[in-house]
Protein backbone atom coordinates (compact mmCIF):
# COMPACT_ATOMS: atom_id res chain seq x y z
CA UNK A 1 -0.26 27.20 47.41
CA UNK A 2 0.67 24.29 49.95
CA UNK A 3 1.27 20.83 48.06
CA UNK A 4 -0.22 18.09 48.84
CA UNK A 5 2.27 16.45 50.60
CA UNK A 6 2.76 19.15 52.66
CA UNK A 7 -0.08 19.16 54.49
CA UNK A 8 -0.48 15.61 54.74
CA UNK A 9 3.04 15.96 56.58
CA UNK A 10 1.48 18.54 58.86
CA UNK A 11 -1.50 16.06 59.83
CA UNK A 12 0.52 13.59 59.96
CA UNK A 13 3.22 15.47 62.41
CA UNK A 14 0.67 17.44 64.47
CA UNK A 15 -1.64 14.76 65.19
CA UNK A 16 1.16 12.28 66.18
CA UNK A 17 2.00 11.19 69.74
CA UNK A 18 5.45 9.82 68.65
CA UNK A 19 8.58 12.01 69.76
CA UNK A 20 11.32 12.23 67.24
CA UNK A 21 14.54 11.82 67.98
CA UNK A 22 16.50 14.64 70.03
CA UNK A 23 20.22 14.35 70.83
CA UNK A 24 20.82 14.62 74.80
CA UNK A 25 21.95 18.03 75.88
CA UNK A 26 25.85 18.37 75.22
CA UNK A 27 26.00 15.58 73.12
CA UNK A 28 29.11 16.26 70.79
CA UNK A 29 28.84 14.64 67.21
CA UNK A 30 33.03 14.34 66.84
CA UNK A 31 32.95 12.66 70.26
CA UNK A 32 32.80 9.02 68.28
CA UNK A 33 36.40 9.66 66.93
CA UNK A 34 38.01 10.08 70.22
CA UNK A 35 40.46 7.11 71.24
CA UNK A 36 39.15 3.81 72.60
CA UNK A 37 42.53 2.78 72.79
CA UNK A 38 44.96 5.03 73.65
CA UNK A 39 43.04 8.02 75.13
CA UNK A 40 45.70 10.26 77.00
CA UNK A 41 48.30 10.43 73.83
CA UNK A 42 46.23 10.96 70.55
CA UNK A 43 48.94 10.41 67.44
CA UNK A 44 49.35 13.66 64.82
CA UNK A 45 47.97 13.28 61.68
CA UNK A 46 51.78 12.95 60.53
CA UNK A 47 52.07 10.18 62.94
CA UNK A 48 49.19 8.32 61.98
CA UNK A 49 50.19 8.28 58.56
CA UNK A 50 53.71 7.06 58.89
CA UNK A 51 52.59 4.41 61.21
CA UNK A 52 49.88 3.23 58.82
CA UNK A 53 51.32 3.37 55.78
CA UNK A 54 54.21 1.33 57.04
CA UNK A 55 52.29 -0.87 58.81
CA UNK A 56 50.71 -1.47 55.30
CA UNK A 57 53.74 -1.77 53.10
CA UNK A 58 54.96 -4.59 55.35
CA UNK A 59 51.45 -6.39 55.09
CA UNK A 60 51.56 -6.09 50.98
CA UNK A 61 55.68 -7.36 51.38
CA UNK A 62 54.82 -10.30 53.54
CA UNK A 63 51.41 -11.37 51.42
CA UNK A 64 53.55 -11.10 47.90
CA UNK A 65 56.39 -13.03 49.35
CA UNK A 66 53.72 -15.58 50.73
CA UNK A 67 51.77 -15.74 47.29
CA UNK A 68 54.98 -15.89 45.26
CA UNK A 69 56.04 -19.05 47.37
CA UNK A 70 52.85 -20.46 46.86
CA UNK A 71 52.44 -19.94 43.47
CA UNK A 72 48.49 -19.95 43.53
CA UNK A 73 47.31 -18.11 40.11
CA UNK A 74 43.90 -17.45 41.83
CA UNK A 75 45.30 -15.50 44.47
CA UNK A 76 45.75 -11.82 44.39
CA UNK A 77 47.10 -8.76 45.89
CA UNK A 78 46.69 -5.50 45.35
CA UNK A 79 47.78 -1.87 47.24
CA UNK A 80 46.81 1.29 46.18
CA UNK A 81 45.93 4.41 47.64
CA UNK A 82 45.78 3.61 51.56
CA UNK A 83 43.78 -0.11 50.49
CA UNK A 84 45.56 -3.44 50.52
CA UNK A 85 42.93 -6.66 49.15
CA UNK A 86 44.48 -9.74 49.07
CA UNK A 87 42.27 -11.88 47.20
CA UNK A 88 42.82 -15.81 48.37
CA UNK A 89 40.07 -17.50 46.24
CA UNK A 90 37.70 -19.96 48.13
CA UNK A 91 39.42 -18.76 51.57
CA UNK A 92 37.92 -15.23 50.83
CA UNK A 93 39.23 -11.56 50.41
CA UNK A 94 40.60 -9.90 52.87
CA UNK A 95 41.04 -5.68 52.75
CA UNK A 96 42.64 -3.36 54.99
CA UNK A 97 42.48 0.43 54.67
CA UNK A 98 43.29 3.30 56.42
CA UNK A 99 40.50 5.54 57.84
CA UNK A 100 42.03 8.80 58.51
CA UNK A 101 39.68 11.19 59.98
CA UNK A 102 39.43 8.49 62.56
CA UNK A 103 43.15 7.80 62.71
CA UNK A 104 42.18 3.96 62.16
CA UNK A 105 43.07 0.78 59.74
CA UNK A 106 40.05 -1.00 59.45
CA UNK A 107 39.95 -4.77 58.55
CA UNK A 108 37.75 -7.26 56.51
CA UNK A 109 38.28 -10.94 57.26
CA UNK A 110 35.45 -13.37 55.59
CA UNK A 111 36.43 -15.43 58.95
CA UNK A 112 36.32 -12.67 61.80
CA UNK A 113 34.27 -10.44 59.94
CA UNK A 114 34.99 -6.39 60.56
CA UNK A 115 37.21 -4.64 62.84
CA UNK A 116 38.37 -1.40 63.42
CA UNK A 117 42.22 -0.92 65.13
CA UNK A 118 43.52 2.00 66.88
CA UNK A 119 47.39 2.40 67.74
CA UNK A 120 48.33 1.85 70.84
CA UNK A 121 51.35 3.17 72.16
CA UNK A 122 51.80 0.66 75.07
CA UNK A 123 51.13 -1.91 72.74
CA UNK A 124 53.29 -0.79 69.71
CA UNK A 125 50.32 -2.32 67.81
CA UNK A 126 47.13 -1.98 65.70
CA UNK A 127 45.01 -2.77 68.62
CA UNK A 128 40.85 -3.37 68.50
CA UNK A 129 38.38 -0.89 69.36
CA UNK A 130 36.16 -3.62 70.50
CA UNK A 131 38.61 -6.36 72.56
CA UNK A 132 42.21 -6.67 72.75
CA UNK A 133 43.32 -8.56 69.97
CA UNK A 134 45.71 -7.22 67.82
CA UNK A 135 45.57 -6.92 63.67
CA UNK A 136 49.10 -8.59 63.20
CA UNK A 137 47.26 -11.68 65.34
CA UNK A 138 44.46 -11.98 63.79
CA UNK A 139 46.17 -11.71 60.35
CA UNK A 140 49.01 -14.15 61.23
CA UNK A 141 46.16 -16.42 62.73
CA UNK A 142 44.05 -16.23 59.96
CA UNK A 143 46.40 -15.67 56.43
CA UNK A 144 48.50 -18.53 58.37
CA UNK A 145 45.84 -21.28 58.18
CA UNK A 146 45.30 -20.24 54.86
CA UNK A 147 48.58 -20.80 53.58
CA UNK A 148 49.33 -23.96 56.37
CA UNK A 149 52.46 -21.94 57.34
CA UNK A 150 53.51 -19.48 60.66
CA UNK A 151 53.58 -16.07 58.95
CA UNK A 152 55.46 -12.99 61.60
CA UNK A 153 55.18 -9.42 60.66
CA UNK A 154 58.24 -7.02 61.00
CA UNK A 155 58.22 -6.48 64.94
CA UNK A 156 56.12 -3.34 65.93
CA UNK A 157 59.18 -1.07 67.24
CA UNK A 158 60.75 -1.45 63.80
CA UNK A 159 57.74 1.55 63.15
């Protein structure tokens, strides 16, 4: 016995004019991971790691030297696990995490909002899918005015 539902789904489908949804012909779901950025040399997944973990580790060094020589009680950092928050109280929290099946670190700024960065090997840099900023300039830009000091990362070809 049909349920109830079930045929009202039928009706419902048969007698409708509307057109659902059909991906175009060769449409490739994976295609949204291939590079913006650097399309001709895609990094390993060995690669990507190295770079982005170490890229990491000398955001979380820089931000606990910074909060240390602040000495702000209601700021906070944490790293764990590919995720670095760094909590700066009524400035908001920023977190930056790794996205591997992409081979991205993604950002949240409460000023800039959310960004996705690719490496680029031209640029030696975390570079934006969207425009051609940079994550070490926007967080230098940003953390800076925060903290009313110049803050500069560990250069790029130290990676």
């Amino acid at each position: 016995m049909q349920s109830l539902r079930g045929i009202l789904f039928q009706k419902a489908f048969l007698n409708s004019q509307r057109l659902f949804y059909r991906p175009p012909t060769g449409w490739n779901p994976c295609l949204r991971f291939l590079s913006t950025v650097n399309p001709t040399k895609p990094l390993s997944d060995l690669e990507y790691h190295r770079i982005a973990d170490d890229t990491l580790e000398v955001f979380n060094n820089t931000f606990e030297d910074l909060l240390e020589e602040s000495g702000r009680r209601d700021y906070d950092i944490e790293y764990s696990s590919g995720v670095l928050t760094l909590n700066l109280g009524d400035h908001g929290t920023y977190v930056i995490n790794k996205q591997p099946p992409a081979h991205q670190v993604w950002l949240s700024s409460p000023l800039s909002g959310p960004k996705h960065y690719e490496w680029s090997s031209n640029k030696k840099a975390w570079k934006s899918t969207r425009d051609d900023s940079t994550m070490c300039d926007i967080l230098a830009k940003e953390i800076g005015n925060a903290f009313s000091k110049n803050i500069e990362f560990k250069h790029a070809d130290d990676y």
